[in-house]
Protein backbone atom coordinates (compact mmCIF):
# COMPACT_ATOMS: atom_id res chain seq x y z
CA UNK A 1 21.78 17.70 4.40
CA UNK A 2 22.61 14.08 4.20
CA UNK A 3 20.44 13.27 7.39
CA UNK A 4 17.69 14.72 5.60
CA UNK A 5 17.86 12.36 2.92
CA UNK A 6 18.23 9.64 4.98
CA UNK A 7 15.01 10.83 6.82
CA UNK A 8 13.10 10.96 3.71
CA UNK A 9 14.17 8.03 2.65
CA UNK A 10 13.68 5.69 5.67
CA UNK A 11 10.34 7.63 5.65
CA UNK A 12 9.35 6.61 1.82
CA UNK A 13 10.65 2.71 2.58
CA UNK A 14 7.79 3.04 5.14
CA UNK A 15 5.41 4.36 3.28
CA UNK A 16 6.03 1.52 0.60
CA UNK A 17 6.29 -1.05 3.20
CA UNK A 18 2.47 0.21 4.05
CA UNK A 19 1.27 0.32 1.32
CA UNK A 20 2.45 -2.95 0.47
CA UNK A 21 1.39 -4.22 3.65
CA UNK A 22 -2.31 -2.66 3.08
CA UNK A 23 -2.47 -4.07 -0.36
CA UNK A 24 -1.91 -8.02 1.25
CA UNK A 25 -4.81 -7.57 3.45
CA UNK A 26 -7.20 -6.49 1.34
CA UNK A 27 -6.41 -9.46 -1.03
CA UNK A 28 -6.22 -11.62 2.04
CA UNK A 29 -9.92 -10.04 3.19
CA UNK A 30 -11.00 -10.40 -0.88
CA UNK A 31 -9.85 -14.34 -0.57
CA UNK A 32 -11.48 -15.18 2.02
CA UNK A 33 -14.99 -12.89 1.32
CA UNK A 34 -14.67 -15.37 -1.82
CA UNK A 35 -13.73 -18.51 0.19
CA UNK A 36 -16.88 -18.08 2.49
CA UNK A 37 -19.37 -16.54 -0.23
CA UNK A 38 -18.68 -20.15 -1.88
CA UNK A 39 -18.91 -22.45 1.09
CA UNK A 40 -22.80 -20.41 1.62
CA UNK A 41 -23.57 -21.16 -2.32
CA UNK A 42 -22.15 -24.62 -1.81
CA UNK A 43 -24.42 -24.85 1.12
CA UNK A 44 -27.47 -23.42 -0.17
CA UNK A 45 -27.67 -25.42 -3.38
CA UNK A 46 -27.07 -28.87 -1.08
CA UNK A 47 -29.88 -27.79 0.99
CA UNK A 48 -31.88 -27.08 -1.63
CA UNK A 49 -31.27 -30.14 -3.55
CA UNK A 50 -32.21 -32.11 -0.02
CA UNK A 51 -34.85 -30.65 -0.02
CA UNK A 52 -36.36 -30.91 -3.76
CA UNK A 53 -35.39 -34.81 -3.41
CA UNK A 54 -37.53 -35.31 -0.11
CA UNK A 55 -40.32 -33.35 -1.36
CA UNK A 56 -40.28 -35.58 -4.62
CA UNK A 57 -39.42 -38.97 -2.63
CA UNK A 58 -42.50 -37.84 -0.53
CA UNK A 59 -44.87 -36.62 -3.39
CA UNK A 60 -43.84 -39.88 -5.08
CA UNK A 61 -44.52 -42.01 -1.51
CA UNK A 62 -47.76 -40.24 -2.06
CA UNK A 63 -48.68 -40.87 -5.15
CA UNK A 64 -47.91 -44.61 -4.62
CA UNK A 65 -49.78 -44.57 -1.92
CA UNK A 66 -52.75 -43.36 -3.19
């Protein structure tokens, strides 16, 4: 009867050592989705703002220019 026990036991640490296991990745995987969802914001707004600047510094040029 013991044995049993001892089977179901070893056999629940393992579950809970899953589980636990499981639980790191997907907050690992949620980190980093965040981690790289900001570095593409990050780089969309600096490309953006490059390119709002040269379009003004050139519609300024322009304007001088003229």
């Amino acid at each position: 009867m013991s044995s049993i026990l001892f089977v179901v036991a070893i056999v629940g640490v393992v579950i809970v050592a899953v589980v636990i296991v499981a639980v790191v990745v997907v907050a690992v995987v949620v980190v980093v989705a965040v981690v790289v969802v900001a570095v593409v914001v990050a780089a969309v707004v600096v490309v953006a703002v490059i390119v709002v600047v040269v379009i003004t510094n050139t519609a300024k040029f322009r304007c001088d220019n003229d």
